[in-house]
PDB file of N, CA and C in Angstrom:
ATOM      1  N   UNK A   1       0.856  -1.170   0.000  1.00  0.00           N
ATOM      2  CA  UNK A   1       0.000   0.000   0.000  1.00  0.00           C
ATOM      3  C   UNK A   1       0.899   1.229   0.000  1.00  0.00           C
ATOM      4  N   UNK A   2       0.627   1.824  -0.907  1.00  0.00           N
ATOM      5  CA  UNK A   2       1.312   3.143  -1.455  1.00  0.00           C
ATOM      6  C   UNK A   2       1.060   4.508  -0.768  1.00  0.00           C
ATOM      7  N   UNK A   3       0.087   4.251  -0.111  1.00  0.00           N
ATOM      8  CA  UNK A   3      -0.271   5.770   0.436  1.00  0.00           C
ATOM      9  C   UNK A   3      -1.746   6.379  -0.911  1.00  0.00           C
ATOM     10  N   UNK A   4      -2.092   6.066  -2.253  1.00  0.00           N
ATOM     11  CA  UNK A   4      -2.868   6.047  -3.048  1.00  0.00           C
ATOM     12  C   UNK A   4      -4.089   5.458  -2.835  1.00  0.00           C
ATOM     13  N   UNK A   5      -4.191   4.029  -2.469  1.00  0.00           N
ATOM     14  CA  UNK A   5      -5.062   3.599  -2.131  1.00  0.00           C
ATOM     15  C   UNK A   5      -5.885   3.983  -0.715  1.00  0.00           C
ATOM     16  N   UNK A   6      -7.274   3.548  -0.849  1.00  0.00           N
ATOM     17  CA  UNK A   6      -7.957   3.589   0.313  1.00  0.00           C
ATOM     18  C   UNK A   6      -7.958   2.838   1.539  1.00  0.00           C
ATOM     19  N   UNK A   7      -7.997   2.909   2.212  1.00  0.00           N
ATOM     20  CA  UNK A   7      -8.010   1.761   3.380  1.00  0.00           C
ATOM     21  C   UNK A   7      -9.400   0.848   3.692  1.00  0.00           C
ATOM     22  N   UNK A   8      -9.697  -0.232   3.362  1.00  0.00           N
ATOM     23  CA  UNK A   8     -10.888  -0.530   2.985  1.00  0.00           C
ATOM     24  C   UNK A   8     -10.947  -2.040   4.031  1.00  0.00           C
ATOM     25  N   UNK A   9      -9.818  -2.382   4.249  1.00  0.00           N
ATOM     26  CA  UNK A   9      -9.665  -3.567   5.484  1.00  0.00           C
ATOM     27  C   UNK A   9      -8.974  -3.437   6.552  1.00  0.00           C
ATOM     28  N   UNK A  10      -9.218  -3.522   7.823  1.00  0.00           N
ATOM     29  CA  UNK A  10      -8.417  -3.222   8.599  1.00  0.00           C
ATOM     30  C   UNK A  10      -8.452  -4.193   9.511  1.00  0.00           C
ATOM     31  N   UNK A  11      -7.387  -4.472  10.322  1.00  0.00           N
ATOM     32  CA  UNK A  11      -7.327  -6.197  11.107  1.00  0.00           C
ATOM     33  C   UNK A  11      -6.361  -5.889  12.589  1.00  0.00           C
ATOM     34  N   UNK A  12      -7.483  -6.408  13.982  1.00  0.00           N
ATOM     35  CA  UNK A  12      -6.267  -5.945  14.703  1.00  0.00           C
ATOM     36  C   UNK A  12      -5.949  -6.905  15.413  1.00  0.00           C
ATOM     37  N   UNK A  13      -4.774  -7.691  14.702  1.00  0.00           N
ATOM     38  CA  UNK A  13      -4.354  -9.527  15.418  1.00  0.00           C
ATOM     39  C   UNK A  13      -4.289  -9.554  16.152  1.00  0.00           C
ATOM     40  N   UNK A  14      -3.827 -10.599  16.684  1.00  0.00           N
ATOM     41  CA  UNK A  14      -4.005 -11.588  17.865  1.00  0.00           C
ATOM     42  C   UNK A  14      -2.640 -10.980  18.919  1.00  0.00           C
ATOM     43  N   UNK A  15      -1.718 -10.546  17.962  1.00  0.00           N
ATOM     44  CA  UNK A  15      -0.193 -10.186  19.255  1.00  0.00           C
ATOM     45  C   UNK A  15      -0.786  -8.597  19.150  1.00  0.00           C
ATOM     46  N   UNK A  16      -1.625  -8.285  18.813  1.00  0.00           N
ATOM     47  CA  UNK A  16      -1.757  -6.862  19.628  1.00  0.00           C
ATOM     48  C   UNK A  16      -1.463  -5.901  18.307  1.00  0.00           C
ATOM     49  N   UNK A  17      -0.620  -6.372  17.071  1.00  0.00           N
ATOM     50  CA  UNK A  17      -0.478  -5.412  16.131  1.00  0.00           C
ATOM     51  C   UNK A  17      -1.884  -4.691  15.291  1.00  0.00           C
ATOM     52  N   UNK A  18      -1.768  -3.943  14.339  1.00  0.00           N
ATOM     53  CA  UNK A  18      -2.961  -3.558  13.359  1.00  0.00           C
ATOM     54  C   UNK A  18      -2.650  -3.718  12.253  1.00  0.00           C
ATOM     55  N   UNK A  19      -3.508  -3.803  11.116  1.00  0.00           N
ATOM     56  CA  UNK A  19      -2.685  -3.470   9.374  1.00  0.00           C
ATOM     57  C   UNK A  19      -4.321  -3.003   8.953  1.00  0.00           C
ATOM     58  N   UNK A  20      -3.484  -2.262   8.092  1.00  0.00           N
ATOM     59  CA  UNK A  20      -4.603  -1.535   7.437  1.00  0.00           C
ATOM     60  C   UNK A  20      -4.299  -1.591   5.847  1.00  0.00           C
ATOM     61  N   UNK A  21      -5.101  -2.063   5.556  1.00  0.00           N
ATOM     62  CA  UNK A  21      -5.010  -2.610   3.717  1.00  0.00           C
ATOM     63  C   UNK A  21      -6.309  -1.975   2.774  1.00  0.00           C
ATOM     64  N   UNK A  22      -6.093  -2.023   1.820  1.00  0.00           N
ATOM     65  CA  UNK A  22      -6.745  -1.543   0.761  1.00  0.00           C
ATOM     66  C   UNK A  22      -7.424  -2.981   0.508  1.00  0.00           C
ATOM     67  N   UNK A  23      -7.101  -3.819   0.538  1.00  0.00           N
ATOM     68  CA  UNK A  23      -8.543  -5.145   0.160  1.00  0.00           C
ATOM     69  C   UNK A  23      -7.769  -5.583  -1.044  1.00  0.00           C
ATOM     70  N   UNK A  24      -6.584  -5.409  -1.980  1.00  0.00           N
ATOM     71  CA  UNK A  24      -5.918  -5.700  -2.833  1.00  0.00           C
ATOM     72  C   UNK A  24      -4.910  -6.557  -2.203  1.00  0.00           C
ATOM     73  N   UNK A  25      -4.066  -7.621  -3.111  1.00  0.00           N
ATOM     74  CA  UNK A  25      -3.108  -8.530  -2.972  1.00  0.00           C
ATOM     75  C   UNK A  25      -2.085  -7.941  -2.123  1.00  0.00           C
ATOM     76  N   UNK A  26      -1.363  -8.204  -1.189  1.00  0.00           N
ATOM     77  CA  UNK A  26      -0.329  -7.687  -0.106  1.00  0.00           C
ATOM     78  C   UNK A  26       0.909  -8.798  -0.136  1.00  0.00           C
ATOM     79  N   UNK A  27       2.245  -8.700  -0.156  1.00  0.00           N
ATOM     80  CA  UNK A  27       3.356  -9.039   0.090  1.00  0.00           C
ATOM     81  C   UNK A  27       3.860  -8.385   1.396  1.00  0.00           C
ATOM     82  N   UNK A  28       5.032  -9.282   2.109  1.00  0.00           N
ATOM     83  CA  UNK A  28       5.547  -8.729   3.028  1.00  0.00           C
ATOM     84  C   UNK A  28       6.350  -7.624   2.800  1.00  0.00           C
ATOM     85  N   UNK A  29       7.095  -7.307   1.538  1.00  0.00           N
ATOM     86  CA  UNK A  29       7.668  -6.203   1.105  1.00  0.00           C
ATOM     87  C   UNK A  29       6.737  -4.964   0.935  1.00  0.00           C
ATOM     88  N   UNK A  30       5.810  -5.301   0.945  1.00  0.00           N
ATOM     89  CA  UNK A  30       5.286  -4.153   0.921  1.00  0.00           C
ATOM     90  C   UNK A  30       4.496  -3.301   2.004  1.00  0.00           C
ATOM     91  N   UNK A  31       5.277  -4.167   3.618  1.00  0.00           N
ATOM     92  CA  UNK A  31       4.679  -3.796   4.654  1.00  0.00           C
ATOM     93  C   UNK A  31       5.382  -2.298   5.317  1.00  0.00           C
ATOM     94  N   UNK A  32       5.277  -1.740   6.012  1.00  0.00           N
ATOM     95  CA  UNK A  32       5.476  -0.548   6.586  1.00  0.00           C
ATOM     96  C   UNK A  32       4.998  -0.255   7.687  1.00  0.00           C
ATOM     97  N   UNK A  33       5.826   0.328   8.649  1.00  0.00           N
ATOM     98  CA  UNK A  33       5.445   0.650  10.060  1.00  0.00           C
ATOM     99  C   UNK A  33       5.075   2.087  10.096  1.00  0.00           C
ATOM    100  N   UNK A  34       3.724   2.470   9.961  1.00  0.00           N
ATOM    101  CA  UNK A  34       3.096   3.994   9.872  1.00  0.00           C
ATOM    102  C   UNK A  34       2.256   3.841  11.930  1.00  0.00           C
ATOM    103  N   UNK A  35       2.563   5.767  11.801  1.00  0.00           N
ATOM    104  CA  UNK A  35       1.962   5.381  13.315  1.00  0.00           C
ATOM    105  C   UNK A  35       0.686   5.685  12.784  1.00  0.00           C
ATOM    106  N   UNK A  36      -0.016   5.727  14.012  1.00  0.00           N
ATOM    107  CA  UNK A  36      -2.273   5.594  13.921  1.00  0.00           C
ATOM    108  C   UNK A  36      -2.164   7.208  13.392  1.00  0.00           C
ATOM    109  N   UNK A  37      -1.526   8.524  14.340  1.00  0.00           N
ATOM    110  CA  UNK A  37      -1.305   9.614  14.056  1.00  0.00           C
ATOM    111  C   UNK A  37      -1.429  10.067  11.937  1.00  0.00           C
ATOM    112  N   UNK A  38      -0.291   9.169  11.494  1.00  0.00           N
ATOM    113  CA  UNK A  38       0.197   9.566  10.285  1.00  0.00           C
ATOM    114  C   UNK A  38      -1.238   8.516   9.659  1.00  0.00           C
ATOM    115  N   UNK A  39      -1.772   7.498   9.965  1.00  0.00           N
ATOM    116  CA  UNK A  39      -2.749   7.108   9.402  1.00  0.00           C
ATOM    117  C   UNK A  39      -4.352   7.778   9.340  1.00  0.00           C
ATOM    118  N   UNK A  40      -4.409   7.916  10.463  1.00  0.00           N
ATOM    119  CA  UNK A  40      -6.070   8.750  10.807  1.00  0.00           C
ATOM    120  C   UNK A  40      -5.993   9.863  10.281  1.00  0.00           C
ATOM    121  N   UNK A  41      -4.826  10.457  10.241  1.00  0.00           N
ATOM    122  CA  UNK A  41      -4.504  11.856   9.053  1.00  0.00           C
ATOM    123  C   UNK A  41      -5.201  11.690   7.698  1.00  0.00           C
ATOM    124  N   UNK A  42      -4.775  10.730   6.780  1.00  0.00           N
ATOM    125  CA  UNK A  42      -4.880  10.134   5.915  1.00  0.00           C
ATOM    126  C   UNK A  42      -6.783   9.311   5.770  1.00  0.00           C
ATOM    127  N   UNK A  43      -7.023   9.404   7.125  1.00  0.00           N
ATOM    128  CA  UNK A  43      -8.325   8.657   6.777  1.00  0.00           C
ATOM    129  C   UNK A  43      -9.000   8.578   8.340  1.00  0.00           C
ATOM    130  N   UNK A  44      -9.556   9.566   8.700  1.00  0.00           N
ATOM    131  CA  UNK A  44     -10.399  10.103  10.627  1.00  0.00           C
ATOM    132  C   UNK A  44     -11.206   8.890  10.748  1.00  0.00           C
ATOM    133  N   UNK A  45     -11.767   8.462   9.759  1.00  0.00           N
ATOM    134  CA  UNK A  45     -12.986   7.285   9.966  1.00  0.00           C
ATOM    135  C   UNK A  45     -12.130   6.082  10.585  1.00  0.00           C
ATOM    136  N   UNK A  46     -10.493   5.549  10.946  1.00  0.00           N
ATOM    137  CA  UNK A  46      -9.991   4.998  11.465  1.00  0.00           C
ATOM    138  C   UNK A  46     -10.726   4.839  12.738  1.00  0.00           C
ATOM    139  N   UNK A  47     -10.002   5.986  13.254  1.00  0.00           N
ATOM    140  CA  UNK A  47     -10.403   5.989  14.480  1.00  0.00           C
ATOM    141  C   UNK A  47     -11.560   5.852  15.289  1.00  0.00           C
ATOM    142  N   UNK A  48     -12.872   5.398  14.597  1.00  0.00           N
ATOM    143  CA  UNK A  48     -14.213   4.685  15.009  1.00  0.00           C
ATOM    144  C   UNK A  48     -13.719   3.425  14.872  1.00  0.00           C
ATOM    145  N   UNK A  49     -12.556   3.043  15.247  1.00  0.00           N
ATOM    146  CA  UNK A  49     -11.820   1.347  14.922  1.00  0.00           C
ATOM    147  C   UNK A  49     -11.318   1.540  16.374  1.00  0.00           C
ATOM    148  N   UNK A  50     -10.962   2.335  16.665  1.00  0.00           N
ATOM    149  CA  UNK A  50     -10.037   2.261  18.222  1.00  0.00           C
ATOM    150  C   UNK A  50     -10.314   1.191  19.125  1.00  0.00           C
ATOM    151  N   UNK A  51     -11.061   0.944  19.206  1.00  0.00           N
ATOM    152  CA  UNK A  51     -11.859  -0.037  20.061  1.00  0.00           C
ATOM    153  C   UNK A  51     -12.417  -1.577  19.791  1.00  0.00           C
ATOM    154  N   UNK A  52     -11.645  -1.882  18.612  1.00  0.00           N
ATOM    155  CA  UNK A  52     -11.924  -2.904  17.930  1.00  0.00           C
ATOM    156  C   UNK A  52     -10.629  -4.085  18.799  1.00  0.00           C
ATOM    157  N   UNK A  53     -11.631  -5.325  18.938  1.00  0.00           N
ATOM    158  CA  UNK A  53     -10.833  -6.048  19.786  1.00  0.00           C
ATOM    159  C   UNK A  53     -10.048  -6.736  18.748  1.00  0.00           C
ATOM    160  N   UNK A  54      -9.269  -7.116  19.868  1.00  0.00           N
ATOM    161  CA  UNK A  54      -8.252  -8.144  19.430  1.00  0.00           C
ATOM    162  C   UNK A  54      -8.525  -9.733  18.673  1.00  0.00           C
ATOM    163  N   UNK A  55      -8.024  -9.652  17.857  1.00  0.00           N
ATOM    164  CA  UNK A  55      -8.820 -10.991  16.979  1.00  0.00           C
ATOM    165  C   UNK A  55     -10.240 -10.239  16.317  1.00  0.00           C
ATOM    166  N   UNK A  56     -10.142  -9.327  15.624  1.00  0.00           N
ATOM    167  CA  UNK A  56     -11.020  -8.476  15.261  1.00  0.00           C
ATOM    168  C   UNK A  56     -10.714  -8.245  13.965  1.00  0.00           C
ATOM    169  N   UNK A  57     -11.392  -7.860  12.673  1.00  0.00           N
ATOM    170  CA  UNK A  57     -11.234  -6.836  11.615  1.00  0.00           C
ATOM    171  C   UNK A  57     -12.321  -5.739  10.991  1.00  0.00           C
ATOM    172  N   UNK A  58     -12.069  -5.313  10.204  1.00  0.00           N
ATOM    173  CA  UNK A  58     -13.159  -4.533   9.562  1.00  0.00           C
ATOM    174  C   UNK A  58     -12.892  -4.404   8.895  1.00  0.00           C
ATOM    175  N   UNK A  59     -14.081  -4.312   7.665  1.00  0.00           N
ATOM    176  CA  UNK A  59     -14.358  -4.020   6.098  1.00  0.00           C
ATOM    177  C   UNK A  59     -15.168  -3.030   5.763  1.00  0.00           C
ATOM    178  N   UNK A  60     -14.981  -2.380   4.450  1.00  0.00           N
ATOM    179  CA  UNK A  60     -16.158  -1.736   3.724  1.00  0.00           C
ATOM    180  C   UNK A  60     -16.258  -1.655   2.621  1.00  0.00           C
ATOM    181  N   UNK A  61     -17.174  -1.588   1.581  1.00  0.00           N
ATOM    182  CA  UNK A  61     -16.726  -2.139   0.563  1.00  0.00           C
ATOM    183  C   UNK A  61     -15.862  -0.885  -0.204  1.00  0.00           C
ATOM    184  N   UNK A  62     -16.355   0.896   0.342  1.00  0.00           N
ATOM    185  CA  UNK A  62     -15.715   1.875  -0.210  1.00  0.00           C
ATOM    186  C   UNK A  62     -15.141   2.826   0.848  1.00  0.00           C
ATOM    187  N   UNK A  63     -15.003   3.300   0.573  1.00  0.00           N
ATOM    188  CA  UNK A  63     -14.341   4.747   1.106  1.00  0.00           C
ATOM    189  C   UNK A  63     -15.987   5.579   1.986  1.00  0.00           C
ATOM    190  N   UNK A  64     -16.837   5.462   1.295  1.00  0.00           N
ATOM    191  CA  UNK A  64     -18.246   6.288   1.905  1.00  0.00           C
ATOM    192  C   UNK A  64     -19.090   5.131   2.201  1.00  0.00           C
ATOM    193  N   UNK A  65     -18.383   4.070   2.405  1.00  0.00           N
ATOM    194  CA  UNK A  65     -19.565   3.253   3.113  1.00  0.00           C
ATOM    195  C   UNK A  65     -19.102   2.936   4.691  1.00  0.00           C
ATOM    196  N   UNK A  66     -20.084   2.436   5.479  1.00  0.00           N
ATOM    197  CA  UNK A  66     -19.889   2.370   7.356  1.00  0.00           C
ATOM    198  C   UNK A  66     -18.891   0.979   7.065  1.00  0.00           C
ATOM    199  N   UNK A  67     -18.460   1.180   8.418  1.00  0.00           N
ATOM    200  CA  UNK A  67     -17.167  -0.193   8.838  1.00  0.00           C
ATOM    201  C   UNK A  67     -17.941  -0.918   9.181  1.00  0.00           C
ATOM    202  N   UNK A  68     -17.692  -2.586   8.829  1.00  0.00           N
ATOM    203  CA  UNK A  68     -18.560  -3.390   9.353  1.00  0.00           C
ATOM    204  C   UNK A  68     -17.845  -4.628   9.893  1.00  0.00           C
ATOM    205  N   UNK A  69     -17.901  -4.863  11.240  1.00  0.00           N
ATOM    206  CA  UNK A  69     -16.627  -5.141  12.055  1.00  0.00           C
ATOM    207  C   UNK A  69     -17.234  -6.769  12.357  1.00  0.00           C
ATOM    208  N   UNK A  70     -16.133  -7.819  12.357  1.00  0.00           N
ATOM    209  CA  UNK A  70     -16.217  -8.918  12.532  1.00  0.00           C
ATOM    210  C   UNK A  70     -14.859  -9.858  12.748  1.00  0.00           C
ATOM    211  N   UNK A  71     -15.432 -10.993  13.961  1.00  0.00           N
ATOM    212  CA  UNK A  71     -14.285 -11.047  14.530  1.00  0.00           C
ATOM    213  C   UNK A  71     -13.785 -12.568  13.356  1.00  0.00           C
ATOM    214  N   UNK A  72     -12.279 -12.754  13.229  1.00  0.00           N
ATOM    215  CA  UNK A  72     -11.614 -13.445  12.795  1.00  0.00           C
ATOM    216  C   UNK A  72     -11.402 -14.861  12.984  1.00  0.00           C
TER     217      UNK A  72
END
């Protein structure tokens, strides 16, 4: 994820980390350590995720549609 795309999946595993993906094919090379700060910048509707448990994700299908959260 380039910073271009939307953030359209978001997952917050089991050791406590988050990733936030566009819903497109992902490699480990193409991972990156961004803080929540430099992300919620980029996209405020994150942060109605804050509270999303562990072993948790969320989807939508766009950019203007609600998060719809389900556990893993």
């Amino acid at each position: 994820m380039d910073g271009s795309q939307p953030i359209l999946y978001v997952v917050h595993d089991e050791d406590g980390d988050w990733q936030f993906l566009d819903g497109g094919d992902v490699s480990e090379e193409d991972a990156a350590t961004v803080s929540l700060k430099n992300i919620s910048k980029r996209d405020p509707s994150i942060m109605s995720l804050a509270d999303l448990p562990v072993g948790w994700a969320a989807e939508r299908p766009a950019v203007d549609k609600e998060w719809e959260r389900f556990e893993r």
